[in-house]
C-alpha atoms as a PDB file:
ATOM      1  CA  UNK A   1     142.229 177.536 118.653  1.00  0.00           C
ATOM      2  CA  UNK A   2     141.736 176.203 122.136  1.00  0.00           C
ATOM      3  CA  UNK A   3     138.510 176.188 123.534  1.00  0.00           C
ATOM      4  CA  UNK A   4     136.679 178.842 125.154  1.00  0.00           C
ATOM      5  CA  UNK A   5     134.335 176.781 127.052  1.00  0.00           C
ATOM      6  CA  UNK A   6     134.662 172.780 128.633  1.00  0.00           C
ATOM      7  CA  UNK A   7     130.439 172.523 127.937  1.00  0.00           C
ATOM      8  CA  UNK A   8     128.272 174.929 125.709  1.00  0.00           C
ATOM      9  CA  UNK A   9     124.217 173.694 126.153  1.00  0.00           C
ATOM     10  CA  UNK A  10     122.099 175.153 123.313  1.00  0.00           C
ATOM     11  CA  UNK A  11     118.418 175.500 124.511  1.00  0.00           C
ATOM     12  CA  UNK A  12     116.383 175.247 121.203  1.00  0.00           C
ATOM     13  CA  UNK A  13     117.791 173.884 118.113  1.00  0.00           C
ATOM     14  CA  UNK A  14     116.956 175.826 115.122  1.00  0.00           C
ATOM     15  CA  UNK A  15     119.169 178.834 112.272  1.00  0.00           C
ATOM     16  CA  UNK A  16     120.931 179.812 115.094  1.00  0.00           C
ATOM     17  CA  UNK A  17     121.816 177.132 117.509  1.00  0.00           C
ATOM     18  CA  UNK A  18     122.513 175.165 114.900  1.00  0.00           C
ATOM     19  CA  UNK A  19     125.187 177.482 113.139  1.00  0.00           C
ATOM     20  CA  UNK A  20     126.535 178.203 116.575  1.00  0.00           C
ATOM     21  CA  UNK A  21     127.208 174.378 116.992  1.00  0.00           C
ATOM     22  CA  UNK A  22     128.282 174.075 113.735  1.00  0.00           C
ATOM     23  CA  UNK A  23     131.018 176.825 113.770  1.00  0.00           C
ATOM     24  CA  UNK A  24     132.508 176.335 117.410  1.00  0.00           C
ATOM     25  CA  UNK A  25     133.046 172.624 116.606  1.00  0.00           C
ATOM     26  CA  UNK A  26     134.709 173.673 113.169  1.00  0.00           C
ATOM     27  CA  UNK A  27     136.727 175.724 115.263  1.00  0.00           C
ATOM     28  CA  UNK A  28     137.239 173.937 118.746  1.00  0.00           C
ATOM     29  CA  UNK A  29     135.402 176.085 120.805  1.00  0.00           C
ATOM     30  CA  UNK A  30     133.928 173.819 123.020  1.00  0.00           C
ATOM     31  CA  UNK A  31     134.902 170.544 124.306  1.00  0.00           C
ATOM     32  CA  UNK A  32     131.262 169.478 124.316  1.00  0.00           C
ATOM     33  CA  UNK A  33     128.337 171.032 122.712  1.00  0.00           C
ATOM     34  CA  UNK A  34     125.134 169.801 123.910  1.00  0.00           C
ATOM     35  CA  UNK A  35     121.598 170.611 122.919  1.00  0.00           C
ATOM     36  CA  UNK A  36     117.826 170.265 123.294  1.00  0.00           C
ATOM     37  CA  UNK A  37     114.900 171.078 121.787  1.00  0.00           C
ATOM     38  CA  UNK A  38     110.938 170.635 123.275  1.00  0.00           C
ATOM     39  CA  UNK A  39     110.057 169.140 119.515  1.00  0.00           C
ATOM     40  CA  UNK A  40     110.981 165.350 119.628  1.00  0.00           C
ATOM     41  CA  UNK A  41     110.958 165.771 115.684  1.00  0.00           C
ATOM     42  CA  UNK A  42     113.946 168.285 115.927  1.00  0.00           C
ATOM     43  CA  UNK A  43     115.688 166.399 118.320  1.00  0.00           C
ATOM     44  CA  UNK A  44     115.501 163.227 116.469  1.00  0.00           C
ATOM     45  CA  UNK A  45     116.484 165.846 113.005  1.00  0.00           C
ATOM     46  CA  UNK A  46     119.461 166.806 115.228  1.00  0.00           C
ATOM     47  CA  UNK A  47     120.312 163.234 116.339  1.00  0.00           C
ATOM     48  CA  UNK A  48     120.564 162.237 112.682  1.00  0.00           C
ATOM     49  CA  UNK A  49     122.305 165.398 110.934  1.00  0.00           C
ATOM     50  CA  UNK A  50     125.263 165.345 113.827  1.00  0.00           C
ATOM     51  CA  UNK A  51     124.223 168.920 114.606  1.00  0.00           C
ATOM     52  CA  UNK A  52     125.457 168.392 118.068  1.00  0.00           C
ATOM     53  CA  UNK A  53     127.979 165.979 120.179  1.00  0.00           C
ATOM     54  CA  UNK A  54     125.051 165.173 122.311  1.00  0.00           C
ATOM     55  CA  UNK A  55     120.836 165.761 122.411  1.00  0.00           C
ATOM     56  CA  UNK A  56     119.428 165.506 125.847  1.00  0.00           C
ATOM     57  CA  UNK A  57     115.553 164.697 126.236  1.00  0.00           C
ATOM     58  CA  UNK A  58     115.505 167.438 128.506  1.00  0.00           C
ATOM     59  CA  UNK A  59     116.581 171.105 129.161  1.00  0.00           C
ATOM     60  CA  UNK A  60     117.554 170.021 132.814  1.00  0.00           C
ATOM     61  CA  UNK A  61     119.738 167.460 131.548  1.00  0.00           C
ATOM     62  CA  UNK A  62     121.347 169.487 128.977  1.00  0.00           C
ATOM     63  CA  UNK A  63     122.910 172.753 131.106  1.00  0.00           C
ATOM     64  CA  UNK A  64     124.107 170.049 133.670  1.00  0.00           C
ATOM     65  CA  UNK A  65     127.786 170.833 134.335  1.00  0.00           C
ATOM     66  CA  UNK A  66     127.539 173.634 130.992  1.00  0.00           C
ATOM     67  CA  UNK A  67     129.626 176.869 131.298  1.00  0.00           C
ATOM     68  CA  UNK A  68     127.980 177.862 128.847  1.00  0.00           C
ATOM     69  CA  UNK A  69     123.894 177.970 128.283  1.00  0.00           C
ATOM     70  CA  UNK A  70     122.374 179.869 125.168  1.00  0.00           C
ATOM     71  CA  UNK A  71     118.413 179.877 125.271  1.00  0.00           C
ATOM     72  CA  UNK A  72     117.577 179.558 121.449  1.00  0.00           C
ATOM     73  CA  UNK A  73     113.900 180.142 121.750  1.00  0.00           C
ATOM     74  CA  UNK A  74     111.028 182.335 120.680  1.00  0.00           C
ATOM     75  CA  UNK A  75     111.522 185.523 122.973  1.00  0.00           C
ATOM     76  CA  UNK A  76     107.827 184.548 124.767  1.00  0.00           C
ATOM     77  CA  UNK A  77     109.236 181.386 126.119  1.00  0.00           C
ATOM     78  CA  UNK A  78     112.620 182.931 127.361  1.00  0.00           C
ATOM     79  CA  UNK A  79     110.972 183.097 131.108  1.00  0.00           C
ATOM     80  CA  UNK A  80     109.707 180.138 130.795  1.00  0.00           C
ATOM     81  CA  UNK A  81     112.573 178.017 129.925  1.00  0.00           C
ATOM     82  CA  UNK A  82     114.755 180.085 132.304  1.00  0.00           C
ATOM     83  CA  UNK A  83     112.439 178.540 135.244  1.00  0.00           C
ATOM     84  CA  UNK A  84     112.937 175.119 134.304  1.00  0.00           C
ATOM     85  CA  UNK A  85     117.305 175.129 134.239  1.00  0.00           C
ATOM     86  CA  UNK A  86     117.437 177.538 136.721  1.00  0.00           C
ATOM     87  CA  UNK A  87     118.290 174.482 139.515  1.00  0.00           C
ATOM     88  CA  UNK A  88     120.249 173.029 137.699  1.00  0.00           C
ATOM     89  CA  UNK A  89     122.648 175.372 136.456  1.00  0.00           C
ATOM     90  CA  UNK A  90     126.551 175.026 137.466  1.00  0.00           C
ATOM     91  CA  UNK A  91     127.725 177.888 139.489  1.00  0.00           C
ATOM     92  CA  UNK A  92     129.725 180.226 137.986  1.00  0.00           C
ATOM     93  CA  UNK A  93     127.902 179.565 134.248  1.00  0.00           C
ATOM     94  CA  UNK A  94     127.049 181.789 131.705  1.00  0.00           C
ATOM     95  CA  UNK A  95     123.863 182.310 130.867  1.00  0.00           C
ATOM     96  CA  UNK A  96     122.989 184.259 127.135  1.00  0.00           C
ATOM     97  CA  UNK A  97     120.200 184.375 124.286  1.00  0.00           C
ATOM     98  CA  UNK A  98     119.799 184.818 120.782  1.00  0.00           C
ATOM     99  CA  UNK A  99     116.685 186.952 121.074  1.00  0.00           C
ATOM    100  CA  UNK A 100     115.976 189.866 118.953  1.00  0.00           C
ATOM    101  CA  UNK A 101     114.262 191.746 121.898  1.00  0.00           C
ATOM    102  CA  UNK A 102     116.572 192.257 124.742  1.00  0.00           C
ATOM    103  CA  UNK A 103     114.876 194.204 127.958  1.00  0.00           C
ATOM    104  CA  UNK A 104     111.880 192.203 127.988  1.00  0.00           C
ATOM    105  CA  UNK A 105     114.112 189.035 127.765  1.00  0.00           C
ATOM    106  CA  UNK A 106     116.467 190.240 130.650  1.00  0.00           C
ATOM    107  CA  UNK A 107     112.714 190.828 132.642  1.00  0.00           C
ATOM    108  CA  UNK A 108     111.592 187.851 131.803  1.00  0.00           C
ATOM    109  CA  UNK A 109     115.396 185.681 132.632  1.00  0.00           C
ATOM    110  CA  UNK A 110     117.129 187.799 135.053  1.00  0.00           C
ATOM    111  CA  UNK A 111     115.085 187.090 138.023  1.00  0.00           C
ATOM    112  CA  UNK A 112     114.878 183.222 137.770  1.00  0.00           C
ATOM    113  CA  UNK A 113     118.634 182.987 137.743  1.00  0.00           C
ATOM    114  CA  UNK A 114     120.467 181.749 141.051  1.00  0.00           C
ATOM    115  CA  UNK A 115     123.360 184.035 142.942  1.00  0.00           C
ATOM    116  CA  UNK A 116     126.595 183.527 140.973  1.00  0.00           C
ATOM    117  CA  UNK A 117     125.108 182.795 137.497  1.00  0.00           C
ATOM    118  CA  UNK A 118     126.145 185.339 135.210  1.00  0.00           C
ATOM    119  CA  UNK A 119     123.257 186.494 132.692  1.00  0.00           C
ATOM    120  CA  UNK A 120     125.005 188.162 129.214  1.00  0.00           C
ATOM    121  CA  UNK A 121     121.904 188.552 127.018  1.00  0.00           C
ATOM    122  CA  UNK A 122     122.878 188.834 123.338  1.00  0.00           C
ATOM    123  CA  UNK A 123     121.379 189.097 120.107  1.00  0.00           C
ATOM    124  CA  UNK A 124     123.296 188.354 116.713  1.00  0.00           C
ATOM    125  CA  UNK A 125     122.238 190.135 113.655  1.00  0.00           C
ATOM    126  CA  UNK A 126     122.585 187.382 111.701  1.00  0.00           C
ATOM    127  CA  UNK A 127     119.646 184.770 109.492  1.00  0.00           C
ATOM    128  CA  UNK A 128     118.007 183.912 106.818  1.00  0.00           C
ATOM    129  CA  UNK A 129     114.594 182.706 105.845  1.00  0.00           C
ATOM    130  CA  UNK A 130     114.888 179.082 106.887  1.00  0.00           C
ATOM    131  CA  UNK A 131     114.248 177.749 110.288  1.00  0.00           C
ATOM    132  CA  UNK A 132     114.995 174.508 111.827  1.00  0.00           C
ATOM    133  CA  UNK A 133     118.038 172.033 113.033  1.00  0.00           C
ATOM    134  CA  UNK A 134     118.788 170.954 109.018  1.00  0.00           C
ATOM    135  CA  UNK A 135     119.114 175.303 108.352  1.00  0.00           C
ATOM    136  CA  UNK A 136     122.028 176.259 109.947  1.00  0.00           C
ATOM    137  CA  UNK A 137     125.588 177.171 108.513  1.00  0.00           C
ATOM    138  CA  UNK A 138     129.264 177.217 110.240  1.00  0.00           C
ATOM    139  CA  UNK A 139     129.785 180.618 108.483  1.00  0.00           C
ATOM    140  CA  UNK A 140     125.853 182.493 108.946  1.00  0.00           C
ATOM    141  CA  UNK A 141     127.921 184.860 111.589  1.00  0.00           C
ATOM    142  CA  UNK A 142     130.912 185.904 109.789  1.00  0.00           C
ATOM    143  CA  UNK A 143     131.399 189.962 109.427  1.00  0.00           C
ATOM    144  CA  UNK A 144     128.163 190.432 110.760  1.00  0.00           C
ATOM    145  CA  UNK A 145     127.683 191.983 114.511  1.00  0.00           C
ATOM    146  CA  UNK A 146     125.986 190.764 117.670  1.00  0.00           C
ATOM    147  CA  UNK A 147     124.961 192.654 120.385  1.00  0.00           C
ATOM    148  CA  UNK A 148     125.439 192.077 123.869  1.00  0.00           C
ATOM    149  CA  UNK A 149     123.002 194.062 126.630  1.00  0.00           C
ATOM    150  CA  UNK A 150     124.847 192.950 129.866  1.00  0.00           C
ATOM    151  CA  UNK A 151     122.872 194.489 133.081  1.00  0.00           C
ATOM    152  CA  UNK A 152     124.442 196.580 135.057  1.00  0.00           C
ATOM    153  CA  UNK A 153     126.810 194.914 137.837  1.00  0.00           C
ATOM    154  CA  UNK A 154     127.360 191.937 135.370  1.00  0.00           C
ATOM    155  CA  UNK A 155     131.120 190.293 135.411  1.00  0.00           C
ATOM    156  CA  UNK A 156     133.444 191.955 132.933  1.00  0.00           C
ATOM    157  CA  UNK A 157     135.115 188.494 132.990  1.00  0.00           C
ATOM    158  CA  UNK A 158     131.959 186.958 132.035  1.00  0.00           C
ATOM    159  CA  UNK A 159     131.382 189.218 129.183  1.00  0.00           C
ATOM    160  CA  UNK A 160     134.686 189.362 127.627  1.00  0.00           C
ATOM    161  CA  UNK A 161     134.872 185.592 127.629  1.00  0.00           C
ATOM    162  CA  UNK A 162     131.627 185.413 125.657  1.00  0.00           C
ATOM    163  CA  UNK A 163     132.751 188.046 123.399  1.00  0.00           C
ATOM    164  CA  UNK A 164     135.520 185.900 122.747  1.00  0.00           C
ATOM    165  CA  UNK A 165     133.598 182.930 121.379  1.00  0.00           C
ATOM    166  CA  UNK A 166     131.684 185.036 119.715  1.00  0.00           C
ATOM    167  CA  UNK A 167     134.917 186.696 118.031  1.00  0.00           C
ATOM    168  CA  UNK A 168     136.106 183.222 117.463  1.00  0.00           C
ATOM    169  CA  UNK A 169     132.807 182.775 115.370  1.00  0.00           C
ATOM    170  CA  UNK A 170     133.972 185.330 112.807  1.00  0.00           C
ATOM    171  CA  UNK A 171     131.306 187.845 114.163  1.00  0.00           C
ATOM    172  CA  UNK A 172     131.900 191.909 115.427  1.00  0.00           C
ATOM    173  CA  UNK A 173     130.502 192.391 118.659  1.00  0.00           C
ATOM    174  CA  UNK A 174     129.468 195.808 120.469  1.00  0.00           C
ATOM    175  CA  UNK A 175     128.143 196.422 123.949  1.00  0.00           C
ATOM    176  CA  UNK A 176     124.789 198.824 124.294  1.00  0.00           C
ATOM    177  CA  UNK A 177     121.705 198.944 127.016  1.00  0.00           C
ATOM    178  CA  UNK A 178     119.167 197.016 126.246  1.00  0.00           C
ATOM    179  CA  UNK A 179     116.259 200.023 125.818  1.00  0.00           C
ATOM    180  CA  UNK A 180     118.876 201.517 122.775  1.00  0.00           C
ATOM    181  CA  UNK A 181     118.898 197.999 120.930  1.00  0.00           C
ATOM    182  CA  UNK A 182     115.409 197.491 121.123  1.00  0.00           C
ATOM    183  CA  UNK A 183     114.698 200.585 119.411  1.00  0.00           C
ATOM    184  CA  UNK A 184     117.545 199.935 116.894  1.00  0.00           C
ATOM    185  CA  UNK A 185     116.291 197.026 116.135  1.00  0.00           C
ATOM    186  CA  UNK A 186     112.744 198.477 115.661  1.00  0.00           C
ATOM    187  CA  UNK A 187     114.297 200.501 112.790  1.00  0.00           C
ATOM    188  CA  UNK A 188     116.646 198.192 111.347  1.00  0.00           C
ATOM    189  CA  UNK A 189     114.955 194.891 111.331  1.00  0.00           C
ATOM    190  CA  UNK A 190     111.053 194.740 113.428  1.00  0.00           C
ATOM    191  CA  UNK A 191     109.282 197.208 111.492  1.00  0.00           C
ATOM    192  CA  UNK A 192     111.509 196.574 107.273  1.00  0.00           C
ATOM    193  CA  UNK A 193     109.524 192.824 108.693  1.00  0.00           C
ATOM    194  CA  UNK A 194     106.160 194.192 109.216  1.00  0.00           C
ATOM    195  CA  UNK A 195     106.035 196.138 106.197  1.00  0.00           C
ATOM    196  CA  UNK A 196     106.854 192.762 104.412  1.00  0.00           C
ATOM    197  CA  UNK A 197     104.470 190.633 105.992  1.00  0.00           C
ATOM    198  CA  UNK A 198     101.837 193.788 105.255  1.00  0.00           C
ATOM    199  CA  UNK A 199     102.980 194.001 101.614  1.00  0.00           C
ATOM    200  CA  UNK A 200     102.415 190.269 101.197  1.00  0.00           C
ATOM    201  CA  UNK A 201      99.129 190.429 102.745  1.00  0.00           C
ATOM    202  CA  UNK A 202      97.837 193.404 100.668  1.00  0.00           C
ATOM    203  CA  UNK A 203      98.914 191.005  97.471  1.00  0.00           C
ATOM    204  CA  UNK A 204      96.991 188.104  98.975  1.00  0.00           C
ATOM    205  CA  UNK A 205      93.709 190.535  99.197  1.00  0.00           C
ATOM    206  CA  UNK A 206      93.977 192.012  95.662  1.00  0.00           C
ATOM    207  CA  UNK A 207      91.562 189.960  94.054  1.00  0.00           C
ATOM    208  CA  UNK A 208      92.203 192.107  91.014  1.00  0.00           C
ATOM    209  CA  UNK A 209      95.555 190.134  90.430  1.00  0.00           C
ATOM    210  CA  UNK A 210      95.558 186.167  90.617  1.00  0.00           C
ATOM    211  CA  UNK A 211      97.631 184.892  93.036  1.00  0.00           C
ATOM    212  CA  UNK A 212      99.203 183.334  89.770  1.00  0.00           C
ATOM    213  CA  UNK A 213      99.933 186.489  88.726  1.00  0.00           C
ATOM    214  CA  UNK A 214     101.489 187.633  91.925  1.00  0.00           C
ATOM    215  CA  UNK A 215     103.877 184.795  91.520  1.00  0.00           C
ATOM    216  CA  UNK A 216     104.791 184.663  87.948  1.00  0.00           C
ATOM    217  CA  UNK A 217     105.634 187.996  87.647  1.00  0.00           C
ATOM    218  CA  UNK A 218     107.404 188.652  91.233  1.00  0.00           C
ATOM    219  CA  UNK A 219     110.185 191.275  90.616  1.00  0.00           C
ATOM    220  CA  UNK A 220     113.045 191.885  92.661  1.00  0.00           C
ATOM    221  CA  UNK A 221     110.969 194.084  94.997  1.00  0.00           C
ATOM    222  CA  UNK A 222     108.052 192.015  96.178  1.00  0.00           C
ATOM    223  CA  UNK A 223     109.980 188.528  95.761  1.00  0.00           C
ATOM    224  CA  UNK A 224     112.565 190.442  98.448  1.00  0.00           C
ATOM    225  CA  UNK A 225     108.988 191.268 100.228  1.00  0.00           C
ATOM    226  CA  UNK A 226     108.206 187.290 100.142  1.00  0.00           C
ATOM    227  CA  UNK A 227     111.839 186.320 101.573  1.00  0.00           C
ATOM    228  CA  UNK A 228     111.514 188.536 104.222  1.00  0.00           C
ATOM    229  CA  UNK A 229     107.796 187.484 105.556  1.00  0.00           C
ATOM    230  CA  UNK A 230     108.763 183.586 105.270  1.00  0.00           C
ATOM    231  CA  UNK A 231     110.205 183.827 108.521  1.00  0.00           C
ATOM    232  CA  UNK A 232     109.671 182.031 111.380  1.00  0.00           C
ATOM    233  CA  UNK A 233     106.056 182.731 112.435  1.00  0.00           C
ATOM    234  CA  UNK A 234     106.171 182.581 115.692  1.00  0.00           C
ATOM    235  CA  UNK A 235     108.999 184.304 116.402  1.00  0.00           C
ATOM    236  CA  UNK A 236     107.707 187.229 114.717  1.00  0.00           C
ATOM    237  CA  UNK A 237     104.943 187.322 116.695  1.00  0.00           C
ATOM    238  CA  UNK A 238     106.328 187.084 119.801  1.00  0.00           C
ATOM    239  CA  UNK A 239     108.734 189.906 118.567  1.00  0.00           C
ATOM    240  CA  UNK A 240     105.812 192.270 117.925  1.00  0.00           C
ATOM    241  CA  UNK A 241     104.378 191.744 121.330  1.00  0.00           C
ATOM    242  CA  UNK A 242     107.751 191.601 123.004  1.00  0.00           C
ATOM    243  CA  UNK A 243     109.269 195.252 121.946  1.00  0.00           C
ATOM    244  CA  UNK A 244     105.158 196.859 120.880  1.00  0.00           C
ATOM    245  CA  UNK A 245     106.250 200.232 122.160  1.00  0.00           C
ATOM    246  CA  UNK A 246     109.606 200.683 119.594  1.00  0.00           C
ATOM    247  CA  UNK A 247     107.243 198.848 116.986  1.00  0.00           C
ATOM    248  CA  UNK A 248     104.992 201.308 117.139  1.00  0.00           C
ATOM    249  CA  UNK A 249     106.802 204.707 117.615  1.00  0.00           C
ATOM    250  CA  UNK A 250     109.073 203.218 114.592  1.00  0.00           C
ATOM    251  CA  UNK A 251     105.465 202.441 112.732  1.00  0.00           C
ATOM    252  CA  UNK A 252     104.488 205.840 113.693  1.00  0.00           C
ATOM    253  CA  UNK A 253     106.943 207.775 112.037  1.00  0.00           C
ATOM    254  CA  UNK A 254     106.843 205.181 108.683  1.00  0.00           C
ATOM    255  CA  UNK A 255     103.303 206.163 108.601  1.00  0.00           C
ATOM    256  CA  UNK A 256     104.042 209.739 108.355  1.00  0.00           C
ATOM    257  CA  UNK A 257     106.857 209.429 105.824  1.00  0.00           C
ATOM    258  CA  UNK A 258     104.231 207.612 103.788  1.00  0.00           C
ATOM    259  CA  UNK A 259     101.815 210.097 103.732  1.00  0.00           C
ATOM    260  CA  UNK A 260     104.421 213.064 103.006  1.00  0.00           C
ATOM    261  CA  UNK A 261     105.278 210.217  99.675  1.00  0.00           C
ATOM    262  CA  UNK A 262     101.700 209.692  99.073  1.00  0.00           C
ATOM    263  CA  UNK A 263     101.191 213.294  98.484  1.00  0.00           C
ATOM    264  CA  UNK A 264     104.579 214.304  96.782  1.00  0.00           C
ATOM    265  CA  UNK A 265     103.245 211.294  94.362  1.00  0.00           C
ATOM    266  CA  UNK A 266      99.342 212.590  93.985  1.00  0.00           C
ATOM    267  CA  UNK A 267     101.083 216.475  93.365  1.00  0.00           C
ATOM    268  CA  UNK A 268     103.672 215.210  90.679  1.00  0.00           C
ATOM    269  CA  UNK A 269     106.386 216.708  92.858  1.00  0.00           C
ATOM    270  CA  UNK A 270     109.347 214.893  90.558  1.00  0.00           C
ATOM    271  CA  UNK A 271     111.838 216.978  92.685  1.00  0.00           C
ATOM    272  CA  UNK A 272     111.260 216.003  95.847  1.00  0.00           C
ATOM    273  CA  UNK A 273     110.366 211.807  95.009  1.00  0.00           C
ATOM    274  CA  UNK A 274     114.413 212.292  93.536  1.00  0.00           C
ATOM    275  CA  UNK A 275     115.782 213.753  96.569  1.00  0.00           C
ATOM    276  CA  UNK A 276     113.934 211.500  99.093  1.00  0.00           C
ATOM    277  CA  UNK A 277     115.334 208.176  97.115  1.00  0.00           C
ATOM    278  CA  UNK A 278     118.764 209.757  96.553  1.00  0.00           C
ATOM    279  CA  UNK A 279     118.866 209.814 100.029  1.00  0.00           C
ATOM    280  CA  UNK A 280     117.549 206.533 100.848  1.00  0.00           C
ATOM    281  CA  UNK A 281     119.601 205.256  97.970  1.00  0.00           C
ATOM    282  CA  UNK A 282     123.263 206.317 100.171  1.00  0.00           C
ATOM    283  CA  UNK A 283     122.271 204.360 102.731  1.00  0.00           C
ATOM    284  CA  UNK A 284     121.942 201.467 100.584  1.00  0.00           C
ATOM    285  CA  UNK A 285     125.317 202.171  99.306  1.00  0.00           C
ATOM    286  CA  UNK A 286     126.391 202.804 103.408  1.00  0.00           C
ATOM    287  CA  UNK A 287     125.475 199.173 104.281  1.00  0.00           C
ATOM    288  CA  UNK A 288     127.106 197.875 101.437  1.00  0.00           C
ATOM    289  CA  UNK A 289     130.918 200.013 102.222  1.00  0.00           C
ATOM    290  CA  UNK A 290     130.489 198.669 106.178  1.00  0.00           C
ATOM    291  CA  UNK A 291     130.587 194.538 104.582  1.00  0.00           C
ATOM    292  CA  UNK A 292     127.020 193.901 105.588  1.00  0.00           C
ATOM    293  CA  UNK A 293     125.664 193.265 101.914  1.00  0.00           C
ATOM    294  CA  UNK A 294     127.178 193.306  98.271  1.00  0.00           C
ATOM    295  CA  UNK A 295     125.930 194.760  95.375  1.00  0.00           C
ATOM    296  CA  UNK A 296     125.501 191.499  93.364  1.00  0.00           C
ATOM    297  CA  UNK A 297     122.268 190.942  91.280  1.00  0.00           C
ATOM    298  CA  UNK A 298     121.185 188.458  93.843  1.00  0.00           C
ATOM    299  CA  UNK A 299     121.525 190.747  96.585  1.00  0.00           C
ATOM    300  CA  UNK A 300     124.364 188.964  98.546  1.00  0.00           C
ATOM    301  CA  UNK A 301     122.399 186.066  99.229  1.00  0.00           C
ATOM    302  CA  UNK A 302     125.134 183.898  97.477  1.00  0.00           C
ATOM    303  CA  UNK A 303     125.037 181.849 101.087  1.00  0.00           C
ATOM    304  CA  UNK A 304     125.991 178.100 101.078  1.00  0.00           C
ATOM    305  CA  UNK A 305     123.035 176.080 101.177  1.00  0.00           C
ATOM    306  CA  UNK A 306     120.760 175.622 103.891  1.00  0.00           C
ATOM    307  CA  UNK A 307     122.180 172.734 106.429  1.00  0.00           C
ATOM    308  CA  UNK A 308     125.229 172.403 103.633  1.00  0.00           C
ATOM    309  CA  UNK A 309     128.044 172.352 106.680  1.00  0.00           C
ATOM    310  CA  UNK A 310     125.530 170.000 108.666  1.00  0.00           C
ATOM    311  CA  UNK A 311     127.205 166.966 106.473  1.00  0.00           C
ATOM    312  CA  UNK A 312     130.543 168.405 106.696  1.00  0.00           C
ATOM    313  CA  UNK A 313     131.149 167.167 110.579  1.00  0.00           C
ATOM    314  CA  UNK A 314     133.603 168.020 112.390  1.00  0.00           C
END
């Protein structure tokens, strides 16, 4: 395929940069992917693992002359980073993001921006557990979706041309406002995390079982529970402080599900405990029709290998 873009810069260099490099150069996206990272560990990880045509020592030096620029980093230090390229972006670039919050991100980007860059904030719903430059995967996008939240008054030409690489990446992608996916999110993926992390927690507290315990006998639920709050840390948090309001309406309304369980549970109501998981148990069965999950015993995780398609270059 011939490229979609001449220069793609990828502003942090962890799960997703990484697999973004790592498929558009399987594919011949770009001409030149270039990245950087503020860690001179990662960069030097990068350097060695051929995760990118080129690591800068800078984020000024890496969007130089990019049509494309994708800020990779925690969703706190969006603003931040957006500052620093802002001179020296090329007219007429790109700009998009990976984060999993996407009005406080356009807040915190959108006004740092110069006249005729275009700002396409996305969000792919794509991951796993691991973090860093050696995690990423050519195929961690494909049949999964990513969002785009463009503002209002962004160029159609802009978006579509994104979309494309994105497309090109084996991914679905779907337009919404940015309030909508925030609270979608909150529901799908910022509070299911929360609950982990909490679930995890209350195991680390209960002295009454060992910690050896706790990881001896791990069943399918809480080791899923463990996967799930291994995350990146501080993405998390700046997730939680990033979309609060969603978070908590969302956490509001788990609360109160909880306590209509905890009392069909303390009553004996059989009956209703049956209905309430036969329901939750078709959605289950909805995400698995739709090709977002399998219903393997390992719970579609059969991924390759964390960094496996780093060695494969192309």
């Amino acid at each position: 395929m011939a490229a979609l873009y001449d220069r793609v810069a990828l502003i942090g260099l962890g799960l997703i940069a990484g697999s973004m490099s790592l498929a558009m150069r399987e594919a011949g996206l770009a001409r030149e992917v270039v990245g950087y990272a503020r860690s001179g560990a990662t960069r030097d990880t990068a350097r060695e693992i051929g995760l990118v045509d080129r690591v800068t020592d800078s984020a000024a030096d890496a969007v130089k002359g990019a049509d494309l620029v994708v800020l990779a980093v925690p969703v706190g230090a969006m603003g931040e980073v957006a500052a620093e390229i802002a001179p020296h972006l090329a007219p007429g670039a790109t700009v998009t993001d990976v984060g999993s919050v996407k009005q406080a991100v356009i807040e915190a980007v959108g006004p740092h921006l110069p006249e005729g860059v275009h700002f396409v904030p996305g969000h792919p719903l794509a991951g796993t557990e691991h973090s860093g430059p050696r995690a990423g995967f050519a195929a961690l996008f494909r049949n999964r979706w990513w969002l785009l939240t463009p503002p209002e008054g962004t160029d159609p030409e802009a978006v579509a041309r994104l979309a494309a690489l994105i497309r090109a990446m084996g991914a679905n992608v779907e337009e919404m406002d940015a309030p909508h996916h925030d609270l979608v999110l909150a529901v799908t993926s910022h509070t299911p995390h929360l609950i982990a992390y909490t679930m995890v927690g209350v195991a680390d507290h209960l002295k009454r079982v060992t910690e050896s315990e706790v990881i001896k006998y791990s069943a399918a639920g809480f080791r899923d529970f463990t996967r799930i709050a291994a995350s990146d840390p501080t993405m998390w948090r700046d997730v939680f402080l990033q979309n609060k309001e969603a978070v908590l309406d969302i956490l509001g309304r788990f609360t109160e599900e909880l306590f209509v369980l905890q009392r069909a549970i303390r009553m004996g109501d059989g009956p209703h405990l049956h209905d309430y998981f036969t329901r939750t148990r078709a959605i289950r069965r909805g995400i698995i029709e739709a090709g977002q999950d399998t219903a393997a015993p390992d719970f579609g995780r059969s991924l390759p290998a964390a960094g496996a398609d780093v060695a494969k270059k192309p």
